[in-house]
Protein backbone atom coordinates (compact mmCIF):
# COMPACT_ATOMS: atom_id res chain seq x y z
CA UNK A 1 -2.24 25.78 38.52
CA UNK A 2 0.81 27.26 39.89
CA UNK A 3 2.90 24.44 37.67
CA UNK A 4 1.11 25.99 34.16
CA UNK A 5 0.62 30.35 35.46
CA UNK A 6 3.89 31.40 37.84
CA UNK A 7 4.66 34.90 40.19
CA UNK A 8 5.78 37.89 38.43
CA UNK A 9 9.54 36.99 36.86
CA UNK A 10 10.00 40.92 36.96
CA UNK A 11 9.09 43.77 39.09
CA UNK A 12 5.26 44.44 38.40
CA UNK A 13 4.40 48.61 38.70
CA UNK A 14 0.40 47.35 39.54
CA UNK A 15 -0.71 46.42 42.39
CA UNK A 16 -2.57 42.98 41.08
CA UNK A 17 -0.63 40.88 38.89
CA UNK A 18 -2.44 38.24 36.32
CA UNK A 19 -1.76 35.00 34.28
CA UNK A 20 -3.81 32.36 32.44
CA UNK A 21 -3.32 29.56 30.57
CA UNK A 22 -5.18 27.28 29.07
CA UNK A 23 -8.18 26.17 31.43
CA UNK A 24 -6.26 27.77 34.74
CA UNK A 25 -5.61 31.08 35.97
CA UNK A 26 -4.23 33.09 38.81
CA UNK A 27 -4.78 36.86 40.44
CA UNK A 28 -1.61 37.97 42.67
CA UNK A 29 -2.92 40.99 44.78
CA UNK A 30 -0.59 43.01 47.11
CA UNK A 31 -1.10 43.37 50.37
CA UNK A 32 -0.24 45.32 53.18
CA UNK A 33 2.06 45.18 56.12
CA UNK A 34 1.29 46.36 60.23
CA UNK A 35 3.64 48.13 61.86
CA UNK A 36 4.95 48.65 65.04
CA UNK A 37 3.06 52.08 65.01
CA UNK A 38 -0.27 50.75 64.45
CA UNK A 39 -0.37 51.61 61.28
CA UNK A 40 -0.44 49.66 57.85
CA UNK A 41 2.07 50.25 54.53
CA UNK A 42 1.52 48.64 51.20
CA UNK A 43 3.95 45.44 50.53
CA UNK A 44 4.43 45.34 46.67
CA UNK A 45 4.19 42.19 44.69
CA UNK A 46 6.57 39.00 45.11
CA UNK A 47 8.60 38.22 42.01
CA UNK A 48 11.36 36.78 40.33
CA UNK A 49 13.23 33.74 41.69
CA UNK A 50 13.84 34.58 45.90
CA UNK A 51 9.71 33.48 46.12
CA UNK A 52 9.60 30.88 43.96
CA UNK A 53 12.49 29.19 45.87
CA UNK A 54 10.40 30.31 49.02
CA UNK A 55 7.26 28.19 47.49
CA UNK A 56 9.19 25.40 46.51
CA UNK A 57 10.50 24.92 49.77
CA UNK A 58 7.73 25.24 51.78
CA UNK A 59 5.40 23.18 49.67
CA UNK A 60 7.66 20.01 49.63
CA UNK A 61 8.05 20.41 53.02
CA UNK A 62 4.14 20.93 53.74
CA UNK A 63 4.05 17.33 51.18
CA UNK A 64 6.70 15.38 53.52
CA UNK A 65 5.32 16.31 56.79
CA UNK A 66 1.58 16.44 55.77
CA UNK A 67 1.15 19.66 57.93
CA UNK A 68 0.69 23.09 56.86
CA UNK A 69 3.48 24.39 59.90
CA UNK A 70 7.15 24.93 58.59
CA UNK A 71 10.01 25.07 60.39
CA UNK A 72 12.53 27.65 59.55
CA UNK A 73 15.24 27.47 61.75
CA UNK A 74 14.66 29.86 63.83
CA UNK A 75 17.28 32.18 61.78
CA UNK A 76 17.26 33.28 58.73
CA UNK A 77 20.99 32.19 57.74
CA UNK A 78 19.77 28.47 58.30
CA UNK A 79 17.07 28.88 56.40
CA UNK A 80 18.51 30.61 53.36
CA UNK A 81 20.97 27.59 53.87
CA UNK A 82 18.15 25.22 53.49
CA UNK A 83 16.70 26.74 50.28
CA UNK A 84 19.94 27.75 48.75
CA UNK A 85 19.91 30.95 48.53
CA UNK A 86 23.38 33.25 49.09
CA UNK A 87 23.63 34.44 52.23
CA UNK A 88 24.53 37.95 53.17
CA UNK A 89 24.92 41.23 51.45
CA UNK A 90 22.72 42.42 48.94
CA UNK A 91 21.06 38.85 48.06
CA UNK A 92 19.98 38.56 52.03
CA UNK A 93 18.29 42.17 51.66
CA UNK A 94 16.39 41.43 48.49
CA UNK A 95 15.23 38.01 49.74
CA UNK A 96 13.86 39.75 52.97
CA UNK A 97 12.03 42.02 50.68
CA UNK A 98 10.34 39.48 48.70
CA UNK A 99 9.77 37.51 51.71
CA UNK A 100 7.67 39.99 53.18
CA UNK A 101 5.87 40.39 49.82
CA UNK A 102 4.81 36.79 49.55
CA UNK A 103 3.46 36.84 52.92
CA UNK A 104 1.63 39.76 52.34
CA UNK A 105 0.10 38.90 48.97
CA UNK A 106 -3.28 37.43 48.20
CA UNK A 107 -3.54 34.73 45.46
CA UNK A 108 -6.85 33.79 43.82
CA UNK A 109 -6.74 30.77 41.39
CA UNK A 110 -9.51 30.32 38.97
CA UNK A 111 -10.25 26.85 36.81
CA UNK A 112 -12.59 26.23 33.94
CA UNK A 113 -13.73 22.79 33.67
CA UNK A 114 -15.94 22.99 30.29
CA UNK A 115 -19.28 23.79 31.70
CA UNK A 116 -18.43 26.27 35.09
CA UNK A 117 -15.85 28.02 36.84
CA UNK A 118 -14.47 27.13 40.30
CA UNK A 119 -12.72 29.84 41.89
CA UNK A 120 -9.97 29.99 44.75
CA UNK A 121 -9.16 32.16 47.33
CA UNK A 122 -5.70 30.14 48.24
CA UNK A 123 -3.18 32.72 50.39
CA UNK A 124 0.05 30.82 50.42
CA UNK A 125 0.99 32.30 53.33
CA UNK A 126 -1.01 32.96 56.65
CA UNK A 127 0.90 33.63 59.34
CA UNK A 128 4.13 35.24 58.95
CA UNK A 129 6.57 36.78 61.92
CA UNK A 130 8.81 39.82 59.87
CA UNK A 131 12.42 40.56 61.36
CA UNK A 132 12.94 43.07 64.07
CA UNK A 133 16.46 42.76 64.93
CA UNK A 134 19.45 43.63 62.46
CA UNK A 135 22.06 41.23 64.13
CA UNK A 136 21.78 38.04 61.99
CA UNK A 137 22.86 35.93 65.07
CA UNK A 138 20.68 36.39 66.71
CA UNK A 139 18.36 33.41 67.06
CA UNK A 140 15.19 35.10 67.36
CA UNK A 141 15.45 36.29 64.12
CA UNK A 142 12.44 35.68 63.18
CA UNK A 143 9.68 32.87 64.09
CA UNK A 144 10.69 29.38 64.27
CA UNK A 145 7.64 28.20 61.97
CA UNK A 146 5.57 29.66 58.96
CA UNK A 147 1.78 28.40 58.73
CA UNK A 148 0.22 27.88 54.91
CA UNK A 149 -2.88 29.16 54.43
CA UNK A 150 -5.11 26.10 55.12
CA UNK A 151 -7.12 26.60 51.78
CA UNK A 152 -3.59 26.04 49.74
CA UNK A 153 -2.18 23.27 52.26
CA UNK A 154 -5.37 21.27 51.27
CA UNK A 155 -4.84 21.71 47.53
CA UNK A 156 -1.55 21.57 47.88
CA UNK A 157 -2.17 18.15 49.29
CA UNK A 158 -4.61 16.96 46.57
CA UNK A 159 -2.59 18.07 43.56
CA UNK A 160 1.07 18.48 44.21
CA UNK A 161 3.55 17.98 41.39
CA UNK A 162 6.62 15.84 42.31
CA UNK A 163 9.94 18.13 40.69
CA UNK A 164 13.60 17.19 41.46
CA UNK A 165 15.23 19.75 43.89
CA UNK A 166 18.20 19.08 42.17
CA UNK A 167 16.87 20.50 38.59
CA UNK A 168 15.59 23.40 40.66
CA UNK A 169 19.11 24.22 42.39
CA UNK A 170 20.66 24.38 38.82
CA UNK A 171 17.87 26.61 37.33
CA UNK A 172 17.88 28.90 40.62
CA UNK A 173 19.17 31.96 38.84
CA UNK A 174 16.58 32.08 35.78
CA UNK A 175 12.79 32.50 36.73
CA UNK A 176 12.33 31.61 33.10
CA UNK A 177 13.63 28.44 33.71
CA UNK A 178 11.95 27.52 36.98
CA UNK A 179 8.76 28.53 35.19
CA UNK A 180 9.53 26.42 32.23
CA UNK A 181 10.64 23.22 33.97
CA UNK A 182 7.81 22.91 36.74
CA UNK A 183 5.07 23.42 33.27
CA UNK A 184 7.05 20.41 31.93
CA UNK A 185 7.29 18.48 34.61
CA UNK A 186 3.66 18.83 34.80
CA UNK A 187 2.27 18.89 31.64
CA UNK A 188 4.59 15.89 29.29
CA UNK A 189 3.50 13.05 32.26
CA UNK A 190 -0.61 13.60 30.91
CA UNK A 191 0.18 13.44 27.32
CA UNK A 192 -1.42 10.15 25.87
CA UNK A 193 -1.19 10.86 22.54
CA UNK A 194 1.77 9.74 20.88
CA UNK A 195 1.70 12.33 18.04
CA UNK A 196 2.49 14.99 21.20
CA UNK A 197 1.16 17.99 21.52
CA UNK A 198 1.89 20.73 19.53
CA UNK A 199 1.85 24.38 20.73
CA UNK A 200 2.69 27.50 18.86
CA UNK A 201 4.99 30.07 19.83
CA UNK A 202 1.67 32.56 20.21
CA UNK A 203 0.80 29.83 22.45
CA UNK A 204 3.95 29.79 24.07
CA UNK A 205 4.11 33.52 24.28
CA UNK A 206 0.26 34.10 25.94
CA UNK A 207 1.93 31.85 28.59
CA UNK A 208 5.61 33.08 29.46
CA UNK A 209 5.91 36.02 27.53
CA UNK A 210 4.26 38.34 29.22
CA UNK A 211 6.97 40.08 30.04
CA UNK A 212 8.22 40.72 25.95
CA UNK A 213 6.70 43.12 23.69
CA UNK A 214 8.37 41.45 20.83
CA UNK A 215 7.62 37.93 19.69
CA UNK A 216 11.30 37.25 17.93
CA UNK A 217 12.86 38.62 21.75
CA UNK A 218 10.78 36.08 23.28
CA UNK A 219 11.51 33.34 21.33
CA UNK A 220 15.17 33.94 22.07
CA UNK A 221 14.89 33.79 25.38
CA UNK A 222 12.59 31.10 25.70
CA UNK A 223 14.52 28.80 23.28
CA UNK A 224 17.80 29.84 25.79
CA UNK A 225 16.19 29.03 28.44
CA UNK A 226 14.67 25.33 27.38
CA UNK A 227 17.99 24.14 26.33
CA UNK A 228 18.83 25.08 30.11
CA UNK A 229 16.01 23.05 31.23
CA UNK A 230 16.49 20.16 28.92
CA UNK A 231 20.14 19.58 30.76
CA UNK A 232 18.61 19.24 33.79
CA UNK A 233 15.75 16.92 32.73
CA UNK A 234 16.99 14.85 30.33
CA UNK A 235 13.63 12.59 29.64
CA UNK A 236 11.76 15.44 28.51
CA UNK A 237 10.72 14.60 24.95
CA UNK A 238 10.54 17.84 23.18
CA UNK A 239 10.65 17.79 19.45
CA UNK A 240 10.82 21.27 17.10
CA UNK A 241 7.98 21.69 14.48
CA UNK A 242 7.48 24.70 12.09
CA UNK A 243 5.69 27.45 14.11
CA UNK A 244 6.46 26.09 18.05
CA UNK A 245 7.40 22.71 19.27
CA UNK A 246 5.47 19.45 20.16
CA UNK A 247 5.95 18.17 23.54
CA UNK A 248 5.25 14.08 24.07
């Protein structure tokens, strides 16, 4: 689901976030954070890129090692090493922030099969250790391990999509992208047909563009962004037809 309906690319207002496509569809919910007071602040909503790289991460690793416990390193320098993020300065702040967020959101995924719908409660996070210190030396940065939630390990198991970390390192700066590459790398390998599939830019746009208010601006950015994708996954078969584009 997660491959075809992605976080928030931009700051959401809200406090629940929304996206369906197709047969699948997911609710983001915000959560909220303890303190060291004993008392409890909202968290807002993950988005953009910092989260996704989070997911990405932590899911492949969950896949290799068959458990839902991750090791982070024990700092968070290592870690942002490991998942290629830059390190220090404003880019460390923000990825704090939407660390927090992701732990602290709830995620709900919903499927229609036809005849009924099977819903989801699947947090990706469940246990989550935020920072206390400000010196990023120190070692005890945070905890040495992040726990899934064991509702999306087990999916996570069942239906994981196999996508090249090096396409993902090249497309780390454009949600856009990273949304449009892990829908292809999921959705071209169960076409049978080999007419394709054809989908319309309205099509398109109920999908990814949330985000634009005007078709023709979406369009432009989504045609930008699959040439990005299409250099970094050259066997995708995508052909151009009047009104949207057939994938095969």
């Amino acid at each position: 689901v997660l491959c075809q309906v992605g976080l928030p690319r931009s700051k959401v207002e809200g406090r629940t976030f929304s996206r369906s496509s197709g047969c699948a569809s997911m609710l983001l919910e915000a959560g909220q954070l303890a303190t060291k007071l004993g008392t409890w602040v909202e968290a807002p909503l993950p988005y953009g890129t910092k989260p996704r790289l989070v997911l990405y991460h932590l899911c492949s690793e969950a896949v290799r090692t068959r458990s839902p416990y991750i090791d982070t390193g024990g700092s968070i320098r290592q870690f942002l090493d490991r998942i290629g993020i830059a390190r220090g300065g404003r880019a460390e702040a923000d990825f704090k922030k939407q660390m927090v967020a992701l732990s602290a959101c709830r995620m709900t995924l919903g499927i229609f099969d036809g005849q009924r719908v099977t819903q989801a409660k699947v947090d990706p996070v469940h246990t989550f250790d935020a920072w206390l210190s400000k010196d990023p030396q120190q070692k005890a940065f945070w905890s040495d391990e992040i726990r899934l939630g064991q509702e999306f390990f087990d999916t996570l198991l069942e239906h994981a999509v196999p996508l090249d970390p090096r396409a993902i390192h090249a497309l780390q700066h454009s949600a856009l992208c990273m949304d449009i590459y892990t829908w292809l790398a999921h959705r071209l390998c169960r076409i049978r047909d080999n007419r394709g599939v054809k989908l319309s830019w309205r099509n398109l746009k109920e999908q990814f563009g949330q985000e634009y208010r005007v078709s023709d601006d979406f369009k432009k950015a989504f045609k930008l962004a699959l040439f990005k994708v299409r250099a970094v996954y050259p066997t995708a078969h995508i052909d151009n037809a009047i009104g949207g584009l057939i994938l095969k």
